[in-house]
PDB file of N, CA and C in Angstrom:
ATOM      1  N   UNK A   1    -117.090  53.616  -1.575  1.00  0.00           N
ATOM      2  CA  UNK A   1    -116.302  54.731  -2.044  1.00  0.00           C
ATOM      3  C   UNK A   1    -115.307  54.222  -3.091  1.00  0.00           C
ATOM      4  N   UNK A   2    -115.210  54.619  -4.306  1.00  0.00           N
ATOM      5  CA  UNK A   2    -114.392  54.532  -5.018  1.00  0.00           C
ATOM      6  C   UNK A   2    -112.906  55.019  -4.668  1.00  0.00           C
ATOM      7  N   UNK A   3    -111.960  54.022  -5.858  1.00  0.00           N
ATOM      8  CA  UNK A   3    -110.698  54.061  -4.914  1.00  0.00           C
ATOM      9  C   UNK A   3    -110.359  55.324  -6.122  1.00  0.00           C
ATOM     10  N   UNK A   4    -108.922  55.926  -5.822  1.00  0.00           N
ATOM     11  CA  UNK A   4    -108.288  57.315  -6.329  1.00  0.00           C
ATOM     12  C   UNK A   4    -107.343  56.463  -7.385  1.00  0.00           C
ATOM     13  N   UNK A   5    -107.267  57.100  -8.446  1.00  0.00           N
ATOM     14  CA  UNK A   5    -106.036  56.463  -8.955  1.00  0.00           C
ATOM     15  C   UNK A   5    -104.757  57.752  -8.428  1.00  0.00           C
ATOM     16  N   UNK A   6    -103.776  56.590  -8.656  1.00  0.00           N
ATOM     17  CA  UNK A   6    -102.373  57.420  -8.792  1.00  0.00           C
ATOM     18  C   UNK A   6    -102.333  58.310  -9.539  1.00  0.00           C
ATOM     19  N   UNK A   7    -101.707  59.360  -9.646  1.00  0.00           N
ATOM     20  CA  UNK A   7    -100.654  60.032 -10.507  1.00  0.00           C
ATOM     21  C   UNK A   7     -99.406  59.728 -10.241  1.00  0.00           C
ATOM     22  N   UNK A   8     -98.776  59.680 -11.385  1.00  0.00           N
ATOM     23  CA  UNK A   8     -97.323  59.217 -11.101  1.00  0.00           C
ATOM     24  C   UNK A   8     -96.600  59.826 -12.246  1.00  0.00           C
ATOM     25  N   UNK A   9     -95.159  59.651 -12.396  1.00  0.00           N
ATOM     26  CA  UNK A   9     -94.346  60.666 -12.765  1.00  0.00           C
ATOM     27  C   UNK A   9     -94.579  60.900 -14.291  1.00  0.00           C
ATOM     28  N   UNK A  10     -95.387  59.060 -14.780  1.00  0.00           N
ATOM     29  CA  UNK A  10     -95.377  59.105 -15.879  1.00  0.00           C
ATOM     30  C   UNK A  10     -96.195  59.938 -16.697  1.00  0.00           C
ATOM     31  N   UNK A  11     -97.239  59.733 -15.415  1.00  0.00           N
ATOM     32  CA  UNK A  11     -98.605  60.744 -15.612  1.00  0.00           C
ATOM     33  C   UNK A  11     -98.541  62.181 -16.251  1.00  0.00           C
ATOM     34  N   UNK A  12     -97.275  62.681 -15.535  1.00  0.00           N
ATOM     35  CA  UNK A  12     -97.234  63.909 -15.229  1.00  0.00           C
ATOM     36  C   UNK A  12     -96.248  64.614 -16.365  1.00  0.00           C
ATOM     37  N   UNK A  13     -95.460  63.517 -16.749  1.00  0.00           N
ATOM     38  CA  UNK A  13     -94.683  63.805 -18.247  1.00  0.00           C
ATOM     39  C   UNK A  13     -95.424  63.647 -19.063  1.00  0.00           C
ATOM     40  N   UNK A  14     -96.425  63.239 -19.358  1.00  0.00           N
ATOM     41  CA  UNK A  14     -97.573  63.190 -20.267  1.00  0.00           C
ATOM     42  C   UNK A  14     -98.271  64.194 -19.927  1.00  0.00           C
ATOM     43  N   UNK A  15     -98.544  64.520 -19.175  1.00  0.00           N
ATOM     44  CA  UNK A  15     -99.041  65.891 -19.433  1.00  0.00           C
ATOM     45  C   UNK A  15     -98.685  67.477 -19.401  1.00  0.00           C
ATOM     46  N   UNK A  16     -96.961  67.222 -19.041  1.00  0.00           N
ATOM     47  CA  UNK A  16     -95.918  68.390 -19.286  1.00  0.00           C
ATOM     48  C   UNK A  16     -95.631  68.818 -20.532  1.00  0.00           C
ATOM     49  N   UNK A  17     -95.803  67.189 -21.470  1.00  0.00           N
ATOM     50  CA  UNK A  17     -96.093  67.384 -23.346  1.00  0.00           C
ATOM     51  C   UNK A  17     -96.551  67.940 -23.591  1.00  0.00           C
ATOM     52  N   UNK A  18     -97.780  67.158 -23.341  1.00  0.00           N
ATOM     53  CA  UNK A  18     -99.367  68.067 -23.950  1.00  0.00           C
ATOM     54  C   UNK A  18     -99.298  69.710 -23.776  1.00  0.00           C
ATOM     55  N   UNK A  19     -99.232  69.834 -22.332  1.00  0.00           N
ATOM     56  CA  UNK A  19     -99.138  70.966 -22.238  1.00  0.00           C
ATOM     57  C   UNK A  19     -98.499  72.003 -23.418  1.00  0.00           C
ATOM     58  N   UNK A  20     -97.264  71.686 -23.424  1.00  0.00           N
ATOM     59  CA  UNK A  20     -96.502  72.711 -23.903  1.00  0.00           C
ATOM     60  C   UNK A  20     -96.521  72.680 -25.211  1.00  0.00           C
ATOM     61  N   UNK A  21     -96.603  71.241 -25.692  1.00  0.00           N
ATOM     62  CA  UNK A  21     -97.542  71.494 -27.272  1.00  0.00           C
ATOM     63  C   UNK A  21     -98.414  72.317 -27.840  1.00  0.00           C
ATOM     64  N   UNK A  22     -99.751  72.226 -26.650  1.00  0.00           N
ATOM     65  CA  UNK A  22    -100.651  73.103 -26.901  1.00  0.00           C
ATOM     66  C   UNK A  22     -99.877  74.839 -26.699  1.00  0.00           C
ATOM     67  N   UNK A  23     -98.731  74.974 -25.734  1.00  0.00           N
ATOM     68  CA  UNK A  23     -98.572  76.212 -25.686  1.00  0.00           C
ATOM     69  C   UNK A  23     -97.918  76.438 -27.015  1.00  0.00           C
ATOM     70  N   UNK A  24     -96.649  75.847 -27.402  1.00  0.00           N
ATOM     71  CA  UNK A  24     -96.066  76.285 -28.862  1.00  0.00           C
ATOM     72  C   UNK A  24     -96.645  76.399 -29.908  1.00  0.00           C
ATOM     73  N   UNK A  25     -98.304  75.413 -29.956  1.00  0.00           N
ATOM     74  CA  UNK A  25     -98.785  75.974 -31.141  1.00  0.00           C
ATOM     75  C   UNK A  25    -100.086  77.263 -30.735  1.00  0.00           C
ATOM     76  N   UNK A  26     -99.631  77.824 -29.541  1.00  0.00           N
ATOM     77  CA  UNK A  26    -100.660  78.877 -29.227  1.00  0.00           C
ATOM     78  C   UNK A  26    -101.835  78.495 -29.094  1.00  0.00           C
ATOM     79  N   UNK A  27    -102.726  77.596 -28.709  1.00  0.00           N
ATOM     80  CA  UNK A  27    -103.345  77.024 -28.123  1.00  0.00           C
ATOM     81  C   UNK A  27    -103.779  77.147 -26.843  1.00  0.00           C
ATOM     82  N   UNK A  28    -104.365  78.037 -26.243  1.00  0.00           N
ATOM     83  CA  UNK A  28    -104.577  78.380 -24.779  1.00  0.00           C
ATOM     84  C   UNK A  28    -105.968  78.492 -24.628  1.00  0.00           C
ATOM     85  N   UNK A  29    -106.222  78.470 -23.560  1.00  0.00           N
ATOM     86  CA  UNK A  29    -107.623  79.096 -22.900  1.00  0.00           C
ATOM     87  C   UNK A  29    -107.654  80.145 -22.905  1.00  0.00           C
ATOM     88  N   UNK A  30    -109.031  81.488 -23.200  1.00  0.00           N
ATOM     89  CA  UNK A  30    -109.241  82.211 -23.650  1.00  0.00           C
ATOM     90  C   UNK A  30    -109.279  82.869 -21.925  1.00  0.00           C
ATOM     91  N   UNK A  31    -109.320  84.710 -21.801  1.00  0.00           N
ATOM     92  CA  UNK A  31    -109.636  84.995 -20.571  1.00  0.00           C
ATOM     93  C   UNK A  31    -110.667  84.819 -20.035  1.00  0.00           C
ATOM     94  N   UNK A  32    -111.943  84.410 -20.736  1.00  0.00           N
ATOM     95  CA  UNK A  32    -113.654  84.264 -19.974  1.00  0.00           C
ATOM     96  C   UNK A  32    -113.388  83.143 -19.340  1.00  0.00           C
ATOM     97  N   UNK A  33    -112.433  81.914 -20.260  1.00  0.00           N
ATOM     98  CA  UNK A  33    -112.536  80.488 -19.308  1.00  0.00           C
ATOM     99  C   UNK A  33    -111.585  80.819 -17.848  1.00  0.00           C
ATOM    100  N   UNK A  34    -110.609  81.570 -18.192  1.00  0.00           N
ATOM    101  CA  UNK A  34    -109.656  81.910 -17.243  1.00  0.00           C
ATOM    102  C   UNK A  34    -110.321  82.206 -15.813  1.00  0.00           C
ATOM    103  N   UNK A  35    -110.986  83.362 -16.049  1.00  0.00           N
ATOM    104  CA  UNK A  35    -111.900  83.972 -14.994  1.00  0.00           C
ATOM    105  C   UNK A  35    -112.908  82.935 -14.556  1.00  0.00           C
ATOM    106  N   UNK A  36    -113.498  82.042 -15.276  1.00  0.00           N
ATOM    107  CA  UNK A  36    -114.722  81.126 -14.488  1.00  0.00           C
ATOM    108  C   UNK A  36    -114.074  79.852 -14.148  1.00  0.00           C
ATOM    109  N   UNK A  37    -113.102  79.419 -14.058  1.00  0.00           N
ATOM    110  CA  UNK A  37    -112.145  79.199 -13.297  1.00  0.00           C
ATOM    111  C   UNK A  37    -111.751  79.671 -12.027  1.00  0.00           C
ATOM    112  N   UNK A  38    -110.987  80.754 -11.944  1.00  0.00           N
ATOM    113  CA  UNK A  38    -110.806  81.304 -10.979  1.00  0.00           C
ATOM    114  C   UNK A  38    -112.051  81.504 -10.185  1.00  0.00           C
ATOM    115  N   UNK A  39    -113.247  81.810 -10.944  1.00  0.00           N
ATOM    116  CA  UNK A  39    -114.471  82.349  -9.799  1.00  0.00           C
ATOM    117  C   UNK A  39    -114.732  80.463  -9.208  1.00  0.00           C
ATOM    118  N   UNK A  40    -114.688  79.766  -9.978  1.00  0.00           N
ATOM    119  CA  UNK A  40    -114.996  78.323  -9.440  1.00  0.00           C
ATOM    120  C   UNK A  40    -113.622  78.082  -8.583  1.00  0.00           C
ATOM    121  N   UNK A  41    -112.615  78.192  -8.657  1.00  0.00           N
ATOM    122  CA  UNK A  41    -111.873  78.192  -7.379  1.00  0.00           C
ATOM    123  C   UNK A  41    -112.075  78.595  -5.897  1.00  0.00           C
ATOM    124  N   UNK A  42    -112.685  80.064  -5.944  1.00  0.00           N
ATOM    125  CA  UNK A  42    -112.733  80.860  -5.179  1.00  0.00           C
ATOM    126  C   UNK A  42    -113.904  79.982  -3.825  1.00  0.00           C
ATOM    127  N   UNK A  43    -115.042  79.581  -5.318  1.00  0.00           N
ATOM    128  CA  UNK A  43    -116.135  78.970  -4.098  1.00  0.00           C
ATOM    129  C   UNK A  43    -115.704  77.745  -3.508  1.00  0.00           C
ATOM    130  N   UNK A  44    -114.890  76.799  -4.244  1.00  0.00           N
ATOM    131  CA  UNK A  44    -114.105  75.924  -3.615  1.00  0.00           C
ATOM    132  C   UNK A  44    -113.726  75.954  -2.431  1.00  0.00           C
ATOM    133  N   UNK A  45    -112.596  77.069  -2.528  1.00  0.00           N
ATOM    134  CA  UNK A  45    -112.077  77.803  -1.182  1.00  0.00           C
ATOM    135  C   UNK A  45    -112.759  78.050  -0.076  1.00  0.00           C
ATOM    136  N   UNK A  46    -113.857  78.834  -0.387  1.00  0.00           N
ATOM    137  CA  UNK A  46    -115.514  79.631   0.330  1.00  0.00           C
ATOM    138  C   UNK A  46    -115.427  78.030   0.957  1.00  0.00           C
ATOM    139  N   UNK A  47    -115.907  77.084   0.160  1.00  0.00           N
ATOM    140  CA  UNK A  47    -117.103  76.103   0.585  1.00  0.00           C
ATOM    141  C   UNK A  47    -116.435  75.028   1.579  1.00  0.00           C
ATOM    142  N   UNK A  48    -114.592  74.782   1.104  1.00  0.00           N
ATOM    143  CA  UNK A  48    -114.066  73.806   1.679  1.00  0.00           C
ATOM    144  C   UNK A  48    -112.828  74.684   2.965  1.00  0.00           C
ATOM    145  N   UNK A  49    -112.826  75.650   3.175  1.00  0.00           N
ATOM    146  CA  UNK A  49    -112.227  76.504   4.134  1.00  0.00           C
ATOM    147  C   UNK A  49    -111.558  75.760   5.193  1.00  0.00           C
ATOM    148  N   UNK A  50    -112.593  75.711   6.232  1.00  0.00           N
ATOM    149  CA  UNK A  50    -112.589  74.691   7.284  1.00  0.00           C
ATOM    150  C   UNK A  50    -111.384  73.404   7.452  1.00  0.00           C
ATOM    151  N   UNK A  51    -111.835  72.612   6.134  1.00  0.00           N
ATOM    152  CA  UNK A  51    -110.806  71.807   5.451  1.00  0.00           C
ATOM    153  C   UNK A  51    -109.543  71.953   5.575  1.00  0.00           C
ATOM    154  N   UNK A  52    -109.309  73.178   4.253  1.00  0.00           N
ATOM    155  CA  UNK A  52    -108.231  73.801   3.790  1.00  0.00           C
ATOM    156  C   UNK A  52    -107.351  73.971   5.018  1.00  0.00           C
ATOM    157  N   UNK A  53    -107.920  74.930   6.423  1.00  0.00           N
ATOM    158  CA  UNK A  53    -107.003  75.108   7.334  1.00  0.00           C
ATOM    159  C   UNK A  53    -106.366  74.041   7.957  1.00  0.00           C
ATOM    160  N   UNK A  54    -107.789  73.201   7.835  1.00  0.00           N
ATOM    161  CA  UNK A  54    -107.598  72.255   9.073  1.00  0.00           C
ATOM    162  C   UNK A  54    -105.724  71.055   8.561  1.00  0.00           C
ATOM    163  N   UNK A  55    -106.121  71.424   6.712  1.00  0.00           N
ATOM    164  CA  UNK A  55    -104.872  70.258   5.985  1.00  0.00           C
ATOM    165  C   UNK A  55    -103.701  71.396   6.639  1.00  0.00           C
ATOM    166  N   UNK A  56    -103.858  72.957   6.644  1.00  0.00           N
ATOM    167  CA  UNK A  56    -102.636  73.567   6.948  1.00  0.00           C
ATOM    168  C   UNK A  56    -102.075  73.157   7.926  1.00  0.00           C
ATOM    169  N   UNK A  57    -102.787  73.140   9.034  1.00  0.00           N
ATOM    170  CA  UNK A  57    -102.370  73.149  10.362  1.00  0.00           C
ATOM    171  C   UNK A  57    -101.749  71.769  10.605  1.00  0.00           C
ATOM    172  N   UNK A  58    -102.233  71.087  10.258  1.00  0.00           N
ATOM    173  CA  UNK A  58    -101.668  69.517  10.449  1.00  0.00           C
ATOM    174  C   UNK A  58    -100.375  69.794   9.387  1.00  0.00           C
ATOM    175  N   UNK A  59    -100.246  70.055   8.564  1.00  0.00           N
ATOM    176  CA  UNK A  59     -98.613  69.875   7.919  1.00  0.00           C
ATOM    177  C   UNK A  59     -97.932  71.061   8.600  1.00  0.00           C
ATOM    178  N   UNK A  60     -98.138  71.775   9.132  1.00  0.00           N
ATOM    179  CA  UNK A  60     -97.205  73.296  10.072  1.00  0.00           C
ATOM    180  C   UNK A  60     -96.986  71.932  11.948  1.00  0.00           C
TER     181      UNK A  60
END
């Protein structure tokens, strides 16, 4: 199994830039990507459920 890299803060200011770069020069994802997104979330959800509760319940 491959190992995970970190994210770390630096990570994450690098990509708080980017981000908002791309937002000031209007640069966004369009609504079709928006939506197949969201529909690929959804099956995520569907597929890893079980999971999902099981991470709830252990942090409650």
């Amino acid at each position: 199994m491959a190992a995970k890299k970190m994210f770390g803060a630096a990570d994450a200011s690098i990509l708080v830039t980017d981000l908002r770069r791309s937002f000031d020069d209007c640069v966004t994802r369009g609504y079709e990507w928006r939506v197949t997104q969201l529909k690929k979330l959804l099956i995520i959800c569907d597929n890893h459920e079980l999971e999902i509760v099981a991470a709830l319940r252990d942090d409650l």
